[in-house]
C-alpha atoms as a PDB file:
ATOM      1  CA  UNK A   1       0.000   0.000   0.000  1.00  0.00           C
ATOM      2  CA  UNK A   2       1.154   3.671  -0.755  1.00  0.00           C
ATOM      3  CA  UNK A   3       0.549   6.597   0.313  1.00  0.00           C
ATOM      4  CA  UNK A   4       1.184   6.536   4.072  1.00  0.00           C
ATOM      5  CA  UNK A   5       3.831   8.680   5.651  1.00  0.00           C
ATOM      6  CA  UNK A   6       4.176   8.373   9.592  1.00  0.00           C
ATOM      7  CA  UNK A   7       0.825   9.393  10.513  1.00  0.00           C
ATOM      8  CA  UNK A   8      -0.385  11.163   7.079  1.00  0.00           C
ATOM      9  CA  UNK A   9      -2.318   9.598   5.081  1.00  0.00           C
ATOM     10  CA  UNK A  10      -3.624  10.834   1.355  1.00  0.00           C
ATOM     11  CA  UNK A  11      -7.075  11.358   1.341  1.00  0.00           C
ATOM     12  CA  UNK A  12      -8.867   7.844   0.726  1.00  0.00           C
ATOM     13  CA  UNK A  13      -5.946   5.902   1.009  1.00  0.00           C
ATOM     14  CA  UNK A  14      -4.090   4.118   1.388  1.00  0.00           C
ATOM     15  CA  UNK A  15      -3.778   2.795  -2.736  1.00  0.00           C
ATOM     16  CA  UNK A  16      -2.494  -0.056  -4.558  1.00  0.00           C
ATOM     17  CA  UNK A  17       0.180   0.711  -7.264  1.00  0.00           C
ATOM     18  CA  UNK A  18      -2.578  -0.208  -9.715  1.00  0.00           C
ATOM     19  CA  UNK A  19      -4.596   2.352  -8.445  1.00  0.00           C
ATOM     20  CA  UNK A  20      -1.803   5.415  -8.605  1.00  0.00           C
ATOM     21  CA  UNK A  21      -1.727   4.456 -12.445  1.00  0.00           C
ATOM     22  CA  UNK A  22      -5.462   4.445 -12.775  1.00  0.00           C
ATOM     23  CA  UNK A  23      -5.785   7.667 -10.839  1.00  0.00           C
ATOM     24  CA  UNK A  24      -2.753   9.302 -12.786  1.00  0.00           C
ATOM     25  CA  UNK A  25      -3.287   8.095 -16.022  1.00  0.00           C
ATOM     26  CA  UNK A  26      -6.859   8.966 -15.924  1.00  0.00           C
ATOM     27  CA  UNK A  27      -6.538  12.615 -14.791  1.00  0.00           C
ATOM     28  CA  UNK A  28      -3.618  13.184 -17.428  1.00  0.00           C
ATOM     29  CA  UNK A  29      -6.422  11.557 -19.814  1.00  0.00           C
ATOM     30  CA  UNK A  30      -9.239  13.852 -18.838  1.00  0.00           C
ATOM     31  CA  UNK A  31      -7.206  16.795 -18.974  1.00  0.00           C
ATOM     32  CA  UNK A  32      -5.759  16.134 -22.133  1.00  0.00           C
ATOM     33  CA  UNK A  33      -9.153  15.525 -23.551  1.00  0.00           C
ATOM     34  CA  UNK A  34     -11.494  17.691 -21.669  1.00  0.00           C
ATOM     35  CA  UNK A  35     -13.086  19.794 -25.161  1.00  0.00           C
ATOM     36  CA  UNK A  36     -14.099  15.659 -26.100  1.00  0.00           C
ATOM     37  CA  UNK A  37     -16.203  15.093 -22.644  1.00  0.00           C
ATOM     38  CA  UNK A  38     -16.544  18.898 -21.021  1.00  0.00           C
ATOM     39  CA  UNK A  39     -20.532  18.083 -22.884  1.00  0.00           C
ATOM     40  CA  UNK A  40     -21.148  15.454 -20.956  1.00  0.00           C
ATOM     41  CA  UNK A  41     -20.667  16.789 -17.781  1.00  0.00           C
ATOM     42  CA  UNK A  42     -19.190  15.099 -14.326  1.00  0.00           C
ATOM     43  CA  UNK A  43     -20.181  11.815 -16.134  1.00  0.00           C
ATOM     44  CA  UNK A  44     -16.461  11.105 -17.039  1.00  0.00           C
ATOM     45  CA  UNK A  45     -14.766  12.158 -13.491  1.00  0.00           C
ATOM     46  CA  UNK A  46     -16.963   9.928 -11.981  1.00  0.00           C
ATOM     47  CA  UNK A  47     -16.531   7.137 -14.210  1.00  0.00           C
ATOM     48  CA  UNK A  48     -12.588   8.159 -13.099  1.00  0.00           C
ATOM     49  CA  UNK A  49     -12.889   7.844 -10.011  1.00  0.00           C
ATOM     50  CA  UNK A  50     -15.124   4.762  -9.944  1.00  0.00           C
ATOM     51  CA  UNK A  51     -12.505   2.884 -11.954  1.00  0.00           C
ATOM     52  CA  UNK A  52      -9.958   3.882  -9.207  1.00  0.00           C
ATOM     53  CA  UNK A  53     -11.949   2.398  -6.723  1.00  0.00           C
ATOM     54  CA  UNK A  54     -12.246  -0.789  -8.792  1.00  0.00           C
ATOM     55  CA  UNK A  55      -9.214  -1.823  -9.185  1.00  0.00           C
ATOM     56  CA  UNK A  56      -8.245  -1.328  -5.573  1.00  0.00           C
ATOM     57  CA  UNK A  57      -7.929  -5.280  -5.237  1.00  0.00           C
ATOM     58  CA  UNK A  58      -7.220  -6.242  -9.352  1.00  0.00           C
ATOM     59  CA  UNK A  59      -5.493  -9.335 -10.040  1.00  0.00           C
ATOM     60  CA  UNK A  60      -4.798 -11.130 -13.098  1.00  0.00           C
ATOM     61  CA  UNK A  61      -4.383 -15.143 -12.713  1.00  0.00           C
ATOM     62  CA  UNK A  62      -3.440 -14.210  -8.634  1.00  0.00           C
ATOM     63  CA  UNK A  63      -1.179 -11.846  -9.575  1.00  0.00           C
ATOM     64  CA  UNK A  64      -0.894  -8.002  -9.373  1.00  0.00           C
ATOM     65  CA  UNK A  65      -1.654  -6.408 -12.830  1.00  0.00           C
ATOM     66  CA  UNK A  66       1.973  -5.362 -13.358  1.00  0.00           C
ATOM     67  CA  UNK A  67       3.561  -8.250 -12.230  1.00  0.00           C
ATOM     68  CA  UNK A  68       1.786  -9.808 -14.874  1.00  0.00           C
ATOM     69  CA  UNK A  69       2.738  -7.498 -17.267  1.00  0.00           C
ATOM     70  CA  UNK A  70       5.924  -7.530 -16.773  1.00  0.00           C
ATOM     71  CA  UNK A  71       5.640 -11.381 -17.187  1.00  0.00           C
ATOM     72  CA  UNK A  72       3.832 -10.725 -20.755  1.00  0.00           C
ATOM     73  CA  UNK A  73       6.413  -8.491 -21.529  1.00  0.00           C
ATOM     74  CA  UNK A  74       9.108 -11.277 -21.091  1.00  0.00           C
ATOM     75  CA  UNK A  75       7.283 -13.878 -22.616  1.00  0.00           C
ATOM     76  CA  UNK A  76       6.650 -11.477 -26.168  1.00  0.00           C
ATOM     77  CA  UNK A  77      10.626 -10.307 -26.167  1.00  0.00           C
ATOM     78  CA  UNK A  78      12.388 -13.976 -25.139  1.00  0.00           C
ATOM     79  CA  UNK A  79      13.831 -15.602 -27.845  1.00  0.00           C
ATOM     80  CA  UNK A  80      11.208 -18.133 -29.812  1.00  0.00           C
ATOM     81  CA  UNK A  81      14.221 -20.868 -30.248  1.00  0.00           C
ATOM     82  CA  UNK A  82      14.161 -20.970 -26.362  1.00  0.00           C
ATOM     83  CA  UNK A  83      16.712 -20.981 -24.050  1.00  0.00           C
ATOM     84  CA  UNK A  84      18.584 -24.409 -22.738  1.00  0.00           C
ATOM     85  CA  UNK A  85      21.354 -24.263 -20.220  1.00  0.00           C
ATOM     86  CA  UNK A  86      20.529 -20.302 -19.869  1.00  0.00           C
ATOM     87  CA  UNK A  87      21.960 -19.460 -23.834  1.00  0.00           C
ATOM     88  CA  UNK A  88      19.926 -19.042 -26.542  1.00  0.00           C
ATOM     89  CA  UNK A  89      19.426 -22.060 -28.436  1.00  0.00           C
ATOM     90  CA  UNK A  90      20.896 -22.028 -32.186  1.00  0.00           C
ATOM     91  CA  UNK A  91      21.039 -24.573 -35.174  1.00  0.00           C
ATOM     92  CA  UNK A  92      24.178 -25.690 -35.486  1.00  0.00           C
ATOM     93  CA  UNK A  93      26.540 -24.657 -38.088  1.00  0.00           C
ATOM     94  CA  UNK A  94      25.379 -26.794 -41.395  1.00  0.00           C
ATOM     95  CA  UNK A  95      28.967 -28.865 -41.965  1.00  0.00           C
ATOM     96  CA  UNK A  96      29.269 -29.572 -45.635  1.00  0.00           C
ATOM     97  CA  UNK A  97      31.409 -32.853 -46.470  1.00  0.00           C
ATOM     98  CA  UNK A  98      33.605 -33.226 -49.936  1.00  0.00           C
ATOM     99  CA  UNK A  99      33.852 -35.869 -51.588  1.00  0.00           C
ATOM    100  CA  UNK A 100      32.660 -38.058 -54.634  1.00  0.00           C
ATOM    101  CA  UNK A 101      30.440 -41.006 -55.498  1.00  0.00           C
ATOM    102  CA  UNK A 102      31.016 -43.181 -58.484  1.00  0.00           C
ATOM    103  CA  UNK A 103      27.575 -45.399 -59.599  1.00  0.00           C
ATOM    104  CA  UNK A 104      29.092 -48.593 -61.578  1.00  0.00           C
ATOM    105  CA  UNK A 105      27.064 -50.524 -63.802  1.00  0.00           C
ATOM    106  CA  UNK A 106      26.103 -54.146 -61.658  1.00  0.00           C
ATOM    107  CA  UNK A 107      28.519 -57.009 -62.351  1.00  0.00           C
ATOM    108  CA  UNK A 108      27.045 -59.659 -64.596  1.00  0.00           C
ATOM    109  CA  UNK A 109      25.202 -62.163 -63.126  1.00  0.00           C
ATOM    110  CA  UNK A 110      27.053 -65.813 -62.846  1.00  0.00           C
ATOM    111  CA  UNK A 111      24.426 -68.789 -62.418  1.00  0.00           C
ATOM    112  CA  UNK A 112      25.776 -71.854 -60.080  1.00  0.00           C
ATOM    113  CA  UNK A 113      26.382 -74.933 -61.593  1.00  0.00           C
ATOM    114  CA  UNK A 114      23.562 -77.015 -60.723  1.00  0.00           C
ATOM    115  CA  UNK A 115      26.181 -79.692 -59.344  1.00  0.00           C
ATOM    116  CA  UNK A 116      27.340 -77.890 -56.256  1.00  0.00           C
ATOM    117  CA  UNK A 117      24.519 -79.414 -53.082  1.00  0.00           C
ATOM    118  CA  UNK A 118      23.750 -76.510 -50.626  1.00  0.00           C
ATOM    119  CA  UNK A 119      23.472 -77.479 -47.072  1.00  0.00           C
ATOM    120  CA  UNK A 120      20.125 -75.933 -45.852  1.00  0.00           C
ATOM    121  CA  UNK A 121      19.431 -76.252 -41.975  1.00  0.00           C
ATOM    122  CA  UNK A 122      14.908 -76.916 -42.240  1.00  0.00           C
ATOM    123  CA  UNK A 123      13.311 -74.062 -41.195  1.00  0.00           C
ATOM    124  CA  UNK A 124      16.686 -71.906 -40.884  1.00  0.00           C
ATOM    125  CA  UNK A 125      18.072 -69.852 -44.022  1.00  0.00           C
ATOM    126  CA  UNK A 126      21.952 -70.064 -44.298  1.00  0.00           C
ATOM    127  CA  UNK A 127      22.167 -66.995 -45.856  1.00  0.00           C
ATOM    128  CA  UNK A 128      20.732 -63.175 -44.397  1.00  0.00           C
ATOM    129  CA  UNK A 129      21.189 -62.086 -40.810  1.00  0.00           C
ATOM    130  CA  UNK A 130      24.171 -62.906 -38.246  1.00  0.00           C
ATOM    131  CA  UNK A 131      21.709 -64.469 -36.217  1.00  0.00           C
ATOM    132  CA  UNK A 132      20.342 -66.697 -39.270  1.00  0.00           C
ATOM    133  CA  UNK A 133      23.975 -67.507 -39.631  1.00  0.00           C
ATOM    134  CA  UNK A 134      25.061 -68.200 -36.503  1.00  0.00           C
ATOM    135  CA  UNK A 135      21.608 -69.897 -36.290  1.00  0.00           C
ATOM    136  CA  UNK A 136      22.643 -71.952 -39.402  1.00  0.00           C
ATOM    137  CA  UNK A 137      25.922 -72.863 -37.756  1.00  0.00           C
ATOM    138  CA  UNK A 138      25.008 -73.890 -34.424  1.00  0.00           C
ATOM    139  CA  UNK A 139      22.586 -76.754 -36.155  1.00  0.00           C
ATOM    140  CA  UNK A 140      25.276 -77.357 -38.536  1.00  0.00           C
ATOM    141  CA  UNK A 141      27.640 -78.111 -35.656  1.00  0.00           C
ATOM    142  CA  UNK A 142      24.709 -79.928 -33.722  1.00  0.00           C
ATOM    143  CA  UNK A 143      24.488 -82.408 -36.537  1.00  0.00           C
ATOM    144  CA  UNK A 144      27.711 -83.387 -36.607  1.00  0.00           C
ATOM    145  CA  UNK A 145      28.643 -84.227 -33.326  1.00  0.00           C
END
């Protein structure tokens, strides 16, 4: 609360900070504009000074109004990338590599005599993955013993 000194008090107070800004704000407002509203009489100072009185107890979420301004304010200037170990987080530095590819035409195909027997394991393929081949090799070696 402001606007007590020692035993003085301003009149109607004490006030919120929120209330100082309504209350200033306003009468710079109604000064500035007075040939707009001098027609319509006290209406305006009135609707002044009822504002100040409503936001003696303002708050936004549970906050006071310019502690959660200030929080907008951060949120609308912080980077939008973020922030991780307190810097600003950046894209790395695109690394570019040298180097050449050469496409060769596929070797020609060479069929297997049909002579040659293959050794299949049932149910196991010789050829793939390691684990079909060590698969294939551990009933190979189970077979002969």
């Amino acid at each position: 609360m402001l606007g007590r000194l020692s035993d003085w008090v301003i009149p109607f107070g004490p006030y919120t900070p929120a209330q100082l800004v309504v209350l200033g704000g306003g009468a710079l407002g109604l000064i500035e504009t007075f040939d707009w509203w001098s027609w319509a009489g006290p209406v305006p100072v009135i609707v002044w000074l009822v504002s100040v009185w409503a936001v003696r107890g303002a708050q936004i979420a549970g906050q006071n109004p310019f502690t959660a301004l200030l929080g907008a304010v951060a949120v609308l200037t912080r980077h939008p990338a973020g922030r991780i170990g307190g810097r600003v987080a950046r894209d790395r530095r695109p690394s570019h590599f040298g180097g050449c590819f050469v496409i060769e035409p596929a070797p020609a195909l060479v069929s297997a005599p049909a002579a040659v027997a293959v050794d299949t394991v049932v149910g196991v393929r010789a050829a793939g993955s390691g684990l079909d081949r060590l698969l294939a090799g551990a009933a190979g070696a189970g077979r002969a013993a």
